[in-house]
C-alpha atoms as a PDB file:
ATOM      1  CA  UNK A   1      -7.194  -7.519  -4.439  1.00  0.00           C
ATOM      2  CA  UNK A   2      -7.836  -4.585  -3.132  1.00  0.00           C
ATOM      3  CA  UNK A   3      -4.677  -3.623  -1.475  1.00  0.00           C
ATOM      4  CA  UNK A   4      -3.265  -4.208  -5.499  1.00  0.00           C
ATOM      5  CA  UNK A   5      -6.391  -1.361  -6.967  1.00  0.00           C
ATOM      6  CA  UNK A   6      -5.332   0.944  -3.863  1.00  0.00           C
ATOM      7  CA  UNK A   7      -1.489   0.967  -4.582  1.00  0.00           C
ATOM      8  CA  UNK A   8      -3.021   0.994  -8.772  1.00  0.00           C
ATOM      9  CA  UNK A   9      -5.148   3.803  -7.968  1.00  0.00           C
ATOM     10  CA  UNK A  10      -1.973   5.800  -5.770  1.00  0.00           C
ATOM     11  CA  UNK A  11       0.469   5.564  -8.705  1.00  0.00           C
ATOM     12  CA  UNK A  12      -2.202   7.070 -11.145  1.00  0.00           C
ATOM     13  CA  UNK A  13      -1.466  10.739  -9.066  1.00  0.00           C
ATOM     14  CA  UNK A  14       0.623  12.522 -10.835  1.00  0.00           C
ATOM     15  CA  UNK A  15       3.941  13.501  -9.321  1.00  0.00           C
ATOM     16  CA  UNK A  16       5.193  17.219  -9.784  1.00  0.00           C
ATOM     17  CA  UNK A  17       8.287  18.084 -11.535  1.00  0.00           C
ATOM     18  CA  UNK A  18       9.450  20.280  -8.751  1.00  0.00           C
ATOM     19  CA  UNK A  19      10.816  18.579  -5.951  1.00  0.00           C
ATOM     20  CA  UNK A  20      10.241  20.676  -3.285  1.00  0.00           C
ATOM     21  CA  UNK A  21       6.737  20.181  -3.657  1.00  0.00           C
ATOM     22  CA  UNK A  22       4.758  16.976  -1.405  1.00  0.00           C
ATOM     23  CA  UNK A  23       3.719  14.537  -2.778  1.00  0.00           C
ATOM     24  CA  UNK A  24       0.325  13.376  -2.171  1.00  0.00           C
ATOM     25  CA  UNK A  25       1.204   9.733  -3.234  1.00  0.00           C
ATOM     26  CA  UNK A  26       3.881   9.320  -0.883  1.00  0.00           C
ATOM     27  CA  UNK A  27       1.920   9.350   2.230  1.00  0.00           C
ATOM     28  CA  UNK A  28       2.978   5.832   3.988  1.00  0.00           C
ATOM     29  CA  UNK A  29       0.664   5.947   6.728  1.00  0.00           C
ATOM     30  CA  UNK A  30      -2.151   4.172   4.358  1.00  0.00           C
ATOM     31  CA  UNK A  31       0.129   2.001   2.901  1.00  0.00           C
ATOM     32  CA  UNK A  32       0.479   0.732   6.905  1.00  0.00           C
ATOM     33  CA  UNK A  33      -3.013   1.106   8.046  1.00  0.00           C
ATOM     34  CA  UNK A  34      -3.995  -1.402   5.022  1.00  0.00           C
ATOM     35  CA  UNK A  35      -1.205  -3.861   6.076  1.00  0.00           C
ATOM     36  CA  UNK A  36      -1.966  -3.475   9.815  1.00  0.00           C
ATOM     37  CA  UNK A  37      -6.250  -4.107   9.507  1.00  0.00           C
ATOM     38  CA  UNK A  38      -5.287  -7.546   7.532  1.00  0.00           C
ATOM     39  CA  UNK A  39      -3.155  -8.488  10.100  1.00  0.00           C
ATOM     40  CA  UNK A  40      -5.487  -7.605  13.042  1.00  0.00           C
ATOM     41  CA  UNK A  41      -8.781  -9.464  11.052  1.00  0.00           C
ATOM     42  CA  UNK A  42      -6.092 -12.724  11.812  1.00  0.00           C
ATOM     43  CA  UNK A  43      -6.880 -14.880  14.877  1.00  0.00           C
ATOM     44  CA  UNK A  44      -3.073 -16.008  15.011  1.00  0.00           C
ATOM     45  CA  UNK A  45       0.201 -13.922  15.371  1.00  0.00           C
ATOM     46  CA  UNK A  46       1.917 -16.058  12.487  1.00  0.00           C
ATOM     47  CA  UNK A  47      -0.845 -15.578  10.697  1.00  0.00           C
ATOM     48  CA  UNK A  48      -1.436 -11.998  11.287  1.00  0.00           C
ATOM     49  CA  UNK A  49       2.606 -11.434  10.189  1.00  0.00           C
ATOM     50  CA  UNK A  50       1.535 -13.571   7.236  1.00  0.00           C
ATOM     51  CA  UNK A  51      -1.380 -11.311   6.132  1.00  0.00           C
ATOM     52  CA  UNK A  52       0.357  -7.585   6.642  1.00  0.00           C
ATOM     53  CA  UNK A  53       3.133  -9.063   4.345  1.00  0.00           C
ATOM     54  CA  UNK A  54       0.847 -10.285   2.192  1.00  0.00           C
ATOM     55  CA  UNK A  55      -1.522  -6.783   1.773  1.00  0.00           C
ATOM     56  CA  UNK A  56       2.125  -4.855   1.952  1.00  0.00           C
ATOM     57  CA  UNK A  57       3.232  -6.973  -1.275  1.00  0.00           C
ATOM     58  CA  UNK A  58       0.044  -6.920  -2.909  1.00  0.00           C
ATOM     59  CA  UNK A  59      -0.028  -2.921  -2.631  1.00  0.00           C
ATOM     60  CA  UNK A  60       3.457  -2.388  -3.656  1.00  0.00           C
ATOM     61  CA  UNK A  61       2.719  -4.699  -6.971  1.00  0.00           C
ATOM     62  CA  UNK A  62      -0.215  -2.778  -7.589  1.00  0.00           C
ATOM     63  CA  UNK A  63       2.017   0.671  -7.975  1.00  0.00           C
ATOM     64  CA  UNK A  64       4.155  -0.942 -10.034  1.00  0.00           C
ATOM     65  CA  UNK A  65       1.786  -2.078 -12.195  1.00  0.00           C
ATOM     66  CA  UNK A  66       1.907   0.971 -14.018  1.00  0.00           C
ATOM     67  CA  UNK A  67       4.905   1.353 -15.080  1.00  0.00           C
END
């Protein structure tokens, strides 16, 4: 759940029209760091692969959401 509100709450910055500009949202490394703690909380390797796919899905549903 809260890997879906974190990729929610990313797609609510607004992206400039210029595209030479960064932008903020794109940053991957949290997008990562989310997947990689649920994996590590896991006792088990499948498990752990299981979880970081899981949090990665949930947070890429959660930008969409949006839209």
């Amino acid at each position: 759940m809260g890997a879906g509100l974190f990729g929610l709450a990313i797609s609510a910055i607004p992206s400039p029209h210029d595209v030479l500009v960064f932008w903020v949202g794109n940053f991957s490394s949290p997008w990562a760091v989310i997947a990689f703690f649920a994996g590590w909380a896991q006792r088990s390797a499948v498990r752990a692969a299981v979880a970081g796919a899981m949090v990665g899905a949930a947070t890429v549903v959660g930008f969409s959401a949006s839209f």
